[in-house]
C-alpha atoms as a PDB file:
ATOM      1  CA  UNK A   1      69.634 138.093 100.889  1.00  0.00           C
ATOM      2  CA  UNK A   2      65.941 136.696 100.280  1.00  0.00           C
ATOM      3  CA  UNK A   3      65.704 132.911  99.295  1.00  0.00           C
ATOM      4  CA  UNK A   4      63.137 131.216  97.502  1.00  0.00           C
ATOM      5  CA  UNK A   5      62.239 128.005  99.786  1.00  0.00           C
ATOM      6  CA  UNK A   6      63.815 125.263  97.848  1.00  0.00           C
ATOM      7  CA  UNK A   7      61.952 122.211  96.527  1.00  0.00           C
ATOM      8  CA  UNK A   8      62.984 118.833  98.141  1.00  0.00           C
ATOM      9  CA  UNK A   9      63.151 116.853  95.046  1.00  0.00           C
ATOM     10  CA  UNK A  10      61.510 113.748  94.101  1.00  0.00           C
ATOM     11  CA  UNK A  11      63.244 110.094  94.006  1.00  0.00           C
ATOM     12  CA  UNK A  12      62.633 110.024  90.015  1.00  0.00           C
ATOM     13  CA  UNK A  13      63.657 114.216  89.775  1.00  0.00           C
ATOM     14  CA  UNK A  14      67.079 113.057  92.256  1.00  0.00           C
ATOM     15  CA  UNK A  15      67.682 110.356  89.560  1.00  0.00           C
ATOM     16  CA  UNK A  16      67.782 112.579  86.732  1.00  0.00           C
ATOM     17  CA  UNK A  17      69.777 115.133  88.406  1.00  0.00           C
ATOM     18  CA  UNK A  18      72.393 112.368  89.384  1.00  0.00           C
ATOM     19  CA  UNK A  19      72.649 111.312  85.577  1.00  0.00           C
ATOM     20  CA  UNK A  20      72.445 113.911  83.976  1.00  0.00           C
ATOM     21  CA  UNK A  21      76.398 114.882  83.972  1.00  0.00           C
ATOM     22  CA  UNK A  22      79.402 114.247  86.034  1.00  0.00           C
ATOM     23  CA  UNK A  23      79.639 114.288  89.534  1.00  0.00           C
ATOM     24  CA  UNK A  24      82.546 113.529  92.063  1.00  0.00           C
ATOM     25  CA  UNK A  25      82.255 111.218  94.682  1.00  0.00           C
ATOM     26  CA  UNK A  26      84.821 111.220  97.722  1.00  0.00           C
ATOM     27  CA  UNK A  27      85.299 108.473 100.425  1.00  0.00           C
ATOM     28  CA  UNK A  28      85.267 110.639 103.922  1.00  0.00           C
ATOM     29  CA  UNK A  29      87.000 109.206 107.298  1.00  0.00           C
ATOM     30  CA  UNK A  30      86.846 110.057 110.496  1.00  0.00           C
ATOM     31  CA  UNK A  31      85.165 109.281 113.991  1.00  0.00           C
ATOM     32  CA  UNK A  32      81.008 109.103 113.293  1.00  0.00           C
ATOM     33  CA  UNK A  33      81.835 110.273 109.609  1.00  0.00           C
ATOM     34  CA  UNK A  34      78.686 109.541 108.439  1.00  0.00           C
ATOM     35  CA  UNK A  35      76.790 111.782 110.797  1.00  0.00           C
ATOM     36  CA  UNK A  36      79.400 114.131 110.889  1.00  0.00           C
ATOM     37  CA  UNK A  37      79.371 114.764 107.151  1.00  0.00           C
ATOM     38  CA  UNK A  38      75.730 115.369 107.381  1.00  0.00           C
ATOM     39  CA  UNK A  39      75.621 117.120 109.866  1.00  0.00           C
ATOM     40  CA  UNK A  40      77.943 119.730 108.324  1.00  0.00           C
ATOM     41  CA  UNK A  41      75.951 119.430 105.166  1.00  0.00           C
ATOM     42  CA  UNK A  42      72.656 120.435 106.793  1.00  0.00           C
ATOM     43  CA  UNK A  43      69.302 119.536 105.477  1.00  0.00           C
ATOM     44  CA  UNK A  44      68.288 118.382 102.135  1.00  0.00           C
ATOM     45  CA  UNK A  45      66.072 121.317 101.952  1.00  0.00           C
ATOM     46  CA  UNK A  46      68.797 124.336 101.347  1.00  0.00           C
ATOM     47  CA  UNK A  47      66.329 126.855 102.749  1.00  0.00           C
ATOM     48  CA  UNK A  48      66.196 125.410 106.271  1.00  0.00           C
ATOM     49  CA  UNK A  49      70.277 124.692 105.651  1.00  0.00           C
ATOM     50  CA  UNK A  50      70.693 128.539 105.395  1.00  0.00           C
ATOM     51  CA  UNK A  51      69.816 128.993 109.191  1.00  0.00           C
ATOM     52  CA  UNK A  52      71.811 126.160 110.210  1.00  0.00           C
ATOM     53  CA  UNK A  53      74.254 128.018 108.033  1.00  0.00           C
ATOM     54  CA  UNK A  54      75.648 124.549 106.419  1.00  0.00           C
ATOM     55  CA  UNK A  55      77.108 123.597 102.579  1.00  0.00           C
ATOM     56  CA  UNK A  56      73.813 123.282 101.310  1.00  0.00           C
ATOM     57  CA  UNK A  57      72.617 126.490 102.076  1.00  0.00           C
ATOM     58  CA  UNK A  58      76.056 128.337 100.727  1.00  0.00           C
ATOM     59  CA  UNK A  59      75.637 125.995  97.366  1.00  0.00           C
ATOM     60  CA  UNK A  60      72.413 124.330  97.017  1.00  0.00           C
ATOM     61  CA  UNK A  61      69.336 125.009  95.132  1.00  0.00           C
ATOM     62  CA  UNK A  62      66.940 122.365  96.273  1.00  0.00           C
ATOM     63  CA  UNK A  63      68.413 118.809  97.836  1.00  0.00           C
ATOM     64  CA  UNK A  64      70.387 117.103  94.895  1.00  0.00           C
ATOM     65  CA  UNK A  65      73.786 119.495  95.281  1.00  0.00           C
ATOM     66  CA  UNK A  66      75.284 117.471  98.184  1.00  0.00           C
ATOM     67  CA  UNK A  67      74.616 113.968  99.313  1.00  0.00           C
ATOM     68  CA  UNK A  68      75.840 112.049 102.616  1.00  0.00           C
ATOM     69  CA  UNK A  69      75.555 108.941 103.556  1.00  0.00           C
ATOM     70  CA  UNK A  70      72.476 108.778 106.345  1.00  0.00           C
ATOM     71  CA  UNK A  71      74.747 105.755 107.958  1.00  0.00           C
ATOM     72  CA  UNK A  72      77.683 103.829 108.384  1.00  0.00           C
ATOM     73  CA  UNK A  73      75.910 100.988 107.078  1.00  0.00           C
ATOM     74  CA  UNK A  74      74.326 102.835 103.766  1.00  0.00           C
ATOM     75  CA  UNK A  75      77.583 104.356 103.431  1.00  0.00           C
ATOM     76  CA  UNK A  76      79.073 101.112 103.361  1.00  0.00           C
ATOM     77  CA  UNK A  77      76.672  99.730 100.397  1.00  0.00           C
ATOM     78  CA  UNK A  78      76.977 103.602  98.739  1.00  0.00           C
ATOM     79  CA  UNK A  79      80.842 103.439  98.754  1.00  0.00           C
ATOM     80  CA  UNK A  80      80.817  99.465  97.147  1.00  0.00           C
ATOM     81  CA  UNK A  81      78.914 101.593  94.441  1.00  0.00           C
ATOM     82  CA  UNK A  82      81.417 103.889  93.721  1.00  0.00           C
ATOM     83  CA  UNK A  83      84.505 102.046  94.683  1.00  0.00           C
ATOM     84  CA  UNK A  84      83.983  98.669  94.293  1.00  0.00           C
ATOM     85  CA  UNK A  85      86.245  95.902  96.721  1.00  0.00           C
ATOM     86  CA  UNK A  86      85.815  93.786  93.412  1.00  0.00           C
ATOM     87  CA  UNK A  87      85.313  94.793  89.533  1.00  0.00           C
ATOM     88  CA  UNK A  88      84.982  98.339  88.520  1.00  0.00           C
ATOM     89  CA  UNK A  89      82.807 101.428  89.272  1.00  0.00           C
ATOM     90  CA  UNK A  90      81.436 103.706  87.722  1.00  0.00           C
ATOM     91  CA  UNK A  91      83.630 105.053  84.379  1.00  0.00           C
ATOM     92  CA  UNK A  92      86.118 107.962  84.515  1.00  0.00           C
ATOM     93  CA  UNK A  93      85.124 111.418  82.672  1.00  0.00           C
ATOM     94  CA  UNK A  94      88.322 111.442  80.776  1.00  0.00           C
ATOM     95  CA  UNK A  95      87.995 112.705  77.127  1.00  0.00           C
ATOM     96  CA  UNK A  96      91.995 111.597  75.924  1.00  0.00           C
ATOM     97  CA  UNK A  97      91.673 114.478  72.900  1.00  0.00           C
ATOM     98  CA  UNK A  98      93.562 117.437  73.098  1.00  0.00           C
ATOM     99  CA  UNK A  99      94.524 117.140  76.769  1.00  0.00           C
ATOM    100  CA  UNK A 100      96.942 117.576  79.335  1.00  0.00           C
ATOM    101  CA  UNK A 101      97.462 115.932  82.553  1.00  0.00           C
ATOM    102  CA  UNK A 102      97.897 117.655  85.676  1.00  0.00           C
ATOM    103  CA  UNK A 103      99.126 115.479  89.113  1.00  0.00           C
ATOM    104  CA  UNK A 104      98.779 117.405  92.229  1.00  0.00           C
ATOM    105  CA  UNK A 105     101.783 115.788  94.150  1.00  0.00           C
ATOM    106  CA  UNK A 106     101.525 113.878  97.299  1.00  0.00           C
ATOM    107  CA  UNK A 107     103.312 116.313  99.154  1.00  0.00           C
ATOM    108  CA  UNK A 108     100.883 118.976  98.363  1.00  0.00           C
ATOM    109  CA  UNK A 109      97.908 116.819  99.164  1.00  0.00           C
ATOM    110  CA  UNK A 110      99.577 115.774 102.436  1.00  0.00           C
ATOM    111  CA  UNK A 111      99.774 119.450 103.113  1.00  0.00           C
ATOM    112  CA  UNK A 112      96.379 120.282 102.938  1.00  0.00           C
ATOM    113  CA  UNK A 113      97.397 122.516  99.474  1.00  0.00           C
ATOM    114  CA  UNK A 114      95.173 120.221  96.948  1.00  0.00           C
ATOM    115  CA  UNK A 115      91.988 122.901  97.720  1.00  0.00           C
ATOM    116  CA  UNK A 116      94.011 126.067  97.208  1.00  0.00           C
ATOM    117  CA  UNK A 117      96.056 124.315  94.354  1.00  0.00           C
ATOM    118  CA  UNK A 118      92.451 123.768  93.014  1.00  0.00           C
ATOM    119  CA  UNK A 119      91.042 126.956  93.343  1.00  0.00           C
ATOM    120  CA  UNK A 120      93.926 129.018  91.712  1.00  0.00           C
ATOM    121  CA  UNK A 121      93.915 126.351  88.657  1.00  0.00           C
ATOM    122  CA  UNK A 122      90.497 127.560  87.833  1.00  0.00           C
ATOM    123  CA  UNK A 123      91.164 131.256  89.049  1.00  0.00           C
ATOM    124  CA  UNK A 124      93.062 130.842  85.893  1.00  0.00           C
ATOM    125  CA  UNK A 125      90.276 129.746  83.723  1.00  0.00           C
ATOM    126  CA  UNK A 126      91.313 126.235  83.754  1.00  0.00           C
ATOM    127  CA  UNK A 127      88.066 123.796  83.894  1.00  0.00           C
ATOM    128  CA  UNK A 128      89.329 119.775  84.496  1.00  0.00           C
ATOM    129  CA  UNK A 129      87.303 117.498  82.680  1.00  0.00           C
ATOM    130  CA  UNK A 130      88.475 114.546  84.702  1.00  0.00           C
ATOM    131  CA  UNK A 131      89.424 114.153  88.133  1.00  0.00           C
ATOM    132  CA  UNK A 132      90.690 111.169  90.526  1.00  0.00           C
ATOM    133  CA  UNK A 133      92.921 109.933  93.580  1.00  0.00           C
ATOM    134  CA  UNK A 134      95.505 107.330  92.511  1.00  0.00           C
ATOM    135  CA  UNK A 135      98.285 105.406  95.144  1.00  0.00           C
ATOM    136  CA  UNK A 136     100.824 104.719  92.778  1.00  0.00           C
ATOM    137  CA  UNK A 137     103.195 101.854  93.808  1.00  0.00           C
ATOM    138  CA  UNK A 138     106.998 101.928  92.625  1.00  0.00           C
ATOM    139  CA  UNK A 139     106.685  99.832  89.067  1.00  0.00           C
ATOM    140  CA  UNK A 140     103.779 102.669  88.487  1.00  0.00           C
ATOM    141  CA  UNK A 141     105.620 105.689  89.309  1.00  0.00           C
ATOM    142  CA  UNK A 142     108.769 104.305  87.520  1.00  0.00           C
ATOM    143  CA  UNK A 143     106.677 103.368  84.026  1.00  0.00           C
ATOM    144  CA  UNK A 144     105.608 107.038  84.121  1.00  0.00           C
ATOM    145  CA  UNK A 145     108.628 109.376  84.379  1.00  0.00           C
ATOM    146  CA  UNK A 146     110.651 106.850  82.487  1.00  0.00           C
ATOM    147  CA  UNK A 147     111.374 109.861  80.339  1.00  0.00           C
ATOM    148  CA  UNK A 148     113.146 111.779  82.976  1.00  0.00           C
ATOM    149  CA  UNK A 149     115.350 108.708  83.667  1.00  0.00           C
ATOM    150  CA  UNK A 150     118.933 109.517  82.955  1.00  0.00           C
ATOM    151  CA  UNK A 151     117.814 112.879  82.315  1.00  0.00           C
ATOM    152  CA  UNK A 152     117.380 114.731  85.258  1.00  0.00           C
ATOM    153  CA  UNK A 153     119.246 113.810  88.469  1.00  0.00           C
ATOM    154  CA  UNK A 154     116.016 114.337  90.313  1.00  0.00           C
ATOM    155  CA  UNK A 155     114.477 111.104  88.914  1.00  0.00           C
ATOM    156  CA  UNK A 156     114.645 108.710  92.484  1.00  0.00           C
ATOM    157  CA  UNK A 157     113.073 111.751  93.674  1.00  0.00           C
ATOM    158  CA  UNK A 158     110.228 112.214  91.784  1.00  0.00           C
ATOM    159  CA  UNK A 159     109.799 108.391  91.914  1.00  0.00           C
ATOM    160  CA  UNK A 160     109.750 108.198  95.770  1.00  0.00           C
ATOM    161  CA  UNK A 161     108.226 111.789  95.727  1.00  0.00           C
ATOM    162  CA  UNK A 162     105.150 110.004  93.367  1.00  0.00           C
ATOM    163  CA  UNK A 163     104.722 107.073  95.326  1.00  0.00           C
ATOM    164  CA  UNK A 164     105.023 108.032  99.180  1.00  0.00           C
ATOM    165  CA  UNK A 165     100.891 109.292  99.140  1.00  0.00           C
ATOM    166  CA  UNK A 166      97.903 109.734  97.603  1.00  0.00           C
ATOM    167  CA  UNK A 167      98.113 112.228  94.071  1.00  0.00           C
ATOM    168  CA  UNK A 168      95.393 114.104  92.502  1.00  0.00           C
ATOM    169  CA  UNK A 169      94.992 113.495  88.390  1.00  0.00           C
ATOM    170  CA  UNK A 170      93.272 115.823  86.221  1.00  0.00           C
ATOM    171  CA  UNK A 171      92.794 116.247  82.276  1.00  0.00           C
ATOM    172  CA  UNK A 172      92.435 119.648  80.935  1.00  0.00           C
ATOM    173  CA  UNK A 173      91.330 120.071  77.300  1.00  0.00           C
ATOM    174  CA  UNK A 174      91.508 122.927  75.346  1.00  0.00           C
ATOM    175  CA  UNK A 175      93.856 124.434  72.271  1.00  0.00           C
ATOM    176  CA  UNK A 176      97.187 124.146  72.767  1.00  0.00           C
ATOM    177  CA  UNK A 177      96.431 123.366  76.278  1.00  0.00           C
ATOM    178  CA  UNK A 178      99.732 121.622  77.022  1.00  0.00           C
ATOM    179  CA  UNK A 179     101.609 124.905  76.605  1.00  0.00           C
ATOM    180  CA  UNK A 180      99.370 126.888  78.292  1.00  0.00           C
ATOM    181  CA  UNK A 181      98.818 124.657  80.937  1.00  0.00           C
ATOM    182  CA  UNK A 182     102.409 124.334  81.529  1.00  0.00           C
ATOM    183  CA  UNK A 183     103.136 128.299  81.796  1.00  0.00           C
ATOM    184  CA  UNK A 184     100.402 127.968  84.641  1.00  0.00           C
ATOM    185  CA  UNK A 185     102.351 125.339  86.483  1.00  0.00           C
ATOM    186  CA  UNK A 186     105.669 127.445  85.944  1.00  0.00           C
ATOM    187  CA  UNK A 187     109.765 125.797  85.807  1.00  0.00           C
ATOM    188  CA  UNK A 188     109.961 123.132  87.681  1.00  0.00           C
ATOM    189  CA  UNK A 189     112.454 124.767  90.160  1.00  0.00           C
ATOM    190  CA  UNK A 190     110.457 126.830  92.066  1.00  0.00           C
ATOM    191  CA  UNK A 191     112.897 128.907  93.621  1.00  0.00           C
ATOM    192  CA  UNK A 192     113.243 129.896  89.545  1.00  0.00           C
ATOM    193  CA  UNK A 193     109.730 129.725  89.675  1.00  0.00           C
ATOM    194  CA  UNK A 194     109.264 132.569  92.109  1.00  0.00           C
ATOM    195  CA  UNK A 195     111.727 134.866  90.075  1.00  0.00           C
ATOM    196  CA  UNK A 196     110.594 134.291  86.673  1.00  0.00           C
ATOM    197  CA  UNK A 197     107.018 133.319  86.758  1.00  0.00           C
ATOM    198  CA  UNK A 198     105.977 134.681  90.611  1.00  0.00           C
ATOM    199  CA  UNK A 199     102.512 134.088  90.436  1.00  0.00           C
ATOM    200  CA  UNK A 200     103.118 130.291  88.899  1.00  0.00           C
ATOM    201  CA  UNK A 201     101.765 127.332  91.065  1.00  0.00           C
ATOM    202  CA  UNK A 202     105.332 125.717  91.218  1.00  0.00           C
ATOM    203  CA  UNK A 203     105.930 129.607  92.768  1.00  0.00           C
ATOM    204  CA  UNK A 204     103.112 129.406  94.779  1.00  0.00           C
ATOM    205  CA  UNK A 205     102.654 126.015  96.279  1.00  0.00           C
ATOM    206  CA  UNK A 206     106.278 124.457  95.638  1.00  0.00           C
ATOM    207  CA  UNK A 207     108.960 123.599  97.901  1.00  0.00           C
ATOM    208  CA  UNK A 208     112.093 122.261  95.451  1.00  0.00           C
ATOM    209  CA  UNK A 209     112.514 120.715  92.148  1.00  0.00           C
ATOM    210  CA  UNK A 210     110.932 117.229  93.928  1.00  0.00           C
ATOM    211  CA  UNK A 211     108.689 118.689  95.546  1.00  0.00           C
ATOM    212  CA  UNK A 212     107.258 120.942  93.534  1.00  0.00           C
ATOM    213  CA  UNK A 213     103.507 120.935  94.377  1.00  0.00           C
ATOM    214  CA  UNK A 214     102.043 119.986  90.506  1.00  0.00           C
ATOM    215  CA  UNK A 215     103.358 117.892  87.030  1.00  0.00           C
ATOM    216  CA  UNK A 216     102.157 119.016  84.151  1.00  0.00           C
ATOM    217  CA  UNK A 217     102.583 117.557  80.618  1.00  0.00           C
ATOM    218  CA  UNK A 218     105.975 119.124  79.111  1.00  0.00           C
ATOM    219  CA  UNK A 219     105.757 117.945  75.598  1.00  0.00           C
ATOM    220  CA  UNK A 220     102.447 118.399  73.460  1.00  0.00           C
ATOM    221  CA  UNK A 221     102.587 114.897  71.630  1.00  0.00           C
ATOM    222  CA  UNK A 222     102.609 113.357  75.645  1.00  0.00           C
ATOM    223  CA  UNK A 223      99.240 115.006  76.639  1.00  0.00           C
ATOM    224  CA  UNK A 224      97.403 112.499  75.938  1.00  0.00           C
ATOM    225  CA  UNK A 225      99.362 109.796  76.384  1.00  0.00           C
ATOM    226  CA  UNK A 226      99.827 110.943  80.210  1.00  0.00           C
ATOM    227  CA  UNK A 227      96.142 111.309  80.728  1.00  0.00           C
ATOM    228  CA  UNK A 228      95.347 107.759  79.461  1.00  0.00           C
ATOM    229  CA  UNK A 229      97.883 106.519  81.600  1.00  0.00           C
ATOM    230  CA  UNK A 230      96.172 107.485  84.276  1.00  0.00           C
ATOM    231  CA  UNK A 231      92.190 107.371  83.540  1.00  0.00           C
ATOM    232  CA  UNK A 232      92.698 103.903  80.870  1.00  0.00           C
ATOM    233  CA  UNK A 233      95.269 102.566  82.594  1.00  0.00           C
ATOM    234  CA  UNK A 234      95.580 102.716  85.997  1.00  0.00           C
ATOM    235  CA  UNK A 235      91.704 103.180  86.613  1.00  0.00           C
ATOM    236  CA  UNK A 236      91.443  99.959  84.373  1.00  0.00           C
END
């Protein structure tokens, strides 16, 4: 397919692009990550990407889509930026009106499912309007599902479940999203999952009634409650 040779953008057009709506930043690790990262990038200019058949050239229009860091020590002052050792970045996206919250469970991540758990969320039609990594330590994970204590037998479970890796938050807003949200995720069990609701995440992505690949909000009053316990709370 013919491209039109992209533009490489000015510092005052890169600004404005940068600003001019969300964006997600992500700390990347690994042996040389810097020129790793850029390397699988390609160039700035997303018409010479497309022969080195790199990111840019699959998504790029010009050199603003995608940005690496050109070293370890200019990632080190980019990364202070965005996650700061001290004080606060750069605020969350969260809205907190008419929203559910979606976790993407340690286990999942830890299984390299957060991508494909991703992609079939908004195979559905599903568009997150916030998104972050939390480590939530025990007190954390045990303020949260306090509503399943003395509930559900699972609750130790979900706590250590919650708290043994990194999860993925998201908010979702939309009418009557926590219901519709929630028939996306599927029952919790997803061995009932599978029979019931086959093509459910929980069916999909889960292992058991811990680990279960997502939460979702259960109760419509919680939505956004859940979602500013993570994005006002935690990321305070």
């Amino acid at each position: 397919m013919a491209r039109t040779r992209a533009r490489v953008l000015s510092g005052s057009d890169l600004l404005r692009y940068l600003t001019c709506g969300p964006a997600v930043a992500l700390e990347i690790m690994g042996d040389e990550a810097a020129s790793s990262w850029r390397k699988l990038i390609g160039s700035p200019d997303s018409s010479r990407a497309e022969n080195e058949a790199r990111t840019r050239a699959l998504y790029g229009i010009d050199n603003a889509n995608t940005h690496g860091s050109e070293c370890a020590a200019t990632a080190a002052r980019e990364l202070e930026i965005f996650f700061p050792s001290l004080g606060k970045g750069p605020s969350n996206t969260a809205k907190c009106i008419d929203c559910t919250l979606c976790i993407i469970k340690p286990h999942a991540i830890a299984e390299g499912l957060a991508g494909k758990i991703l992609d079939a969320i908004e195979e559905r039609g599903f568009k997150f309007t916030a998104f972050q990594l939390f480590k939530l330590d025990q007190a954390n994970a045990e303020e949260f599902l306090e509503v399943y204590k003395g509930v559900v037998s699972e609750y130790n479970g979900m706590v250590n479940e919650l708290t043994s890796g990194p999860c993925l938050a998201l908010e979702f807003q939309g009418s009557d999203i926590q219901k519709t949200f929630r028939e996306c995720c599927g029952p919790s069990d997803p061995e009932i999952a599978r029979h019931l609701r086959p093509c459910s995440l929980r069916a999909l992505f889960g292992k058991n009634k811990i680990q279960n690949a997502v939460h979702c909000t259960d109760l419509p009053e919680d939505g956004v409650l859940e979602v500013q316990y993570f994005f006002k709370i935690l990321d305070s």
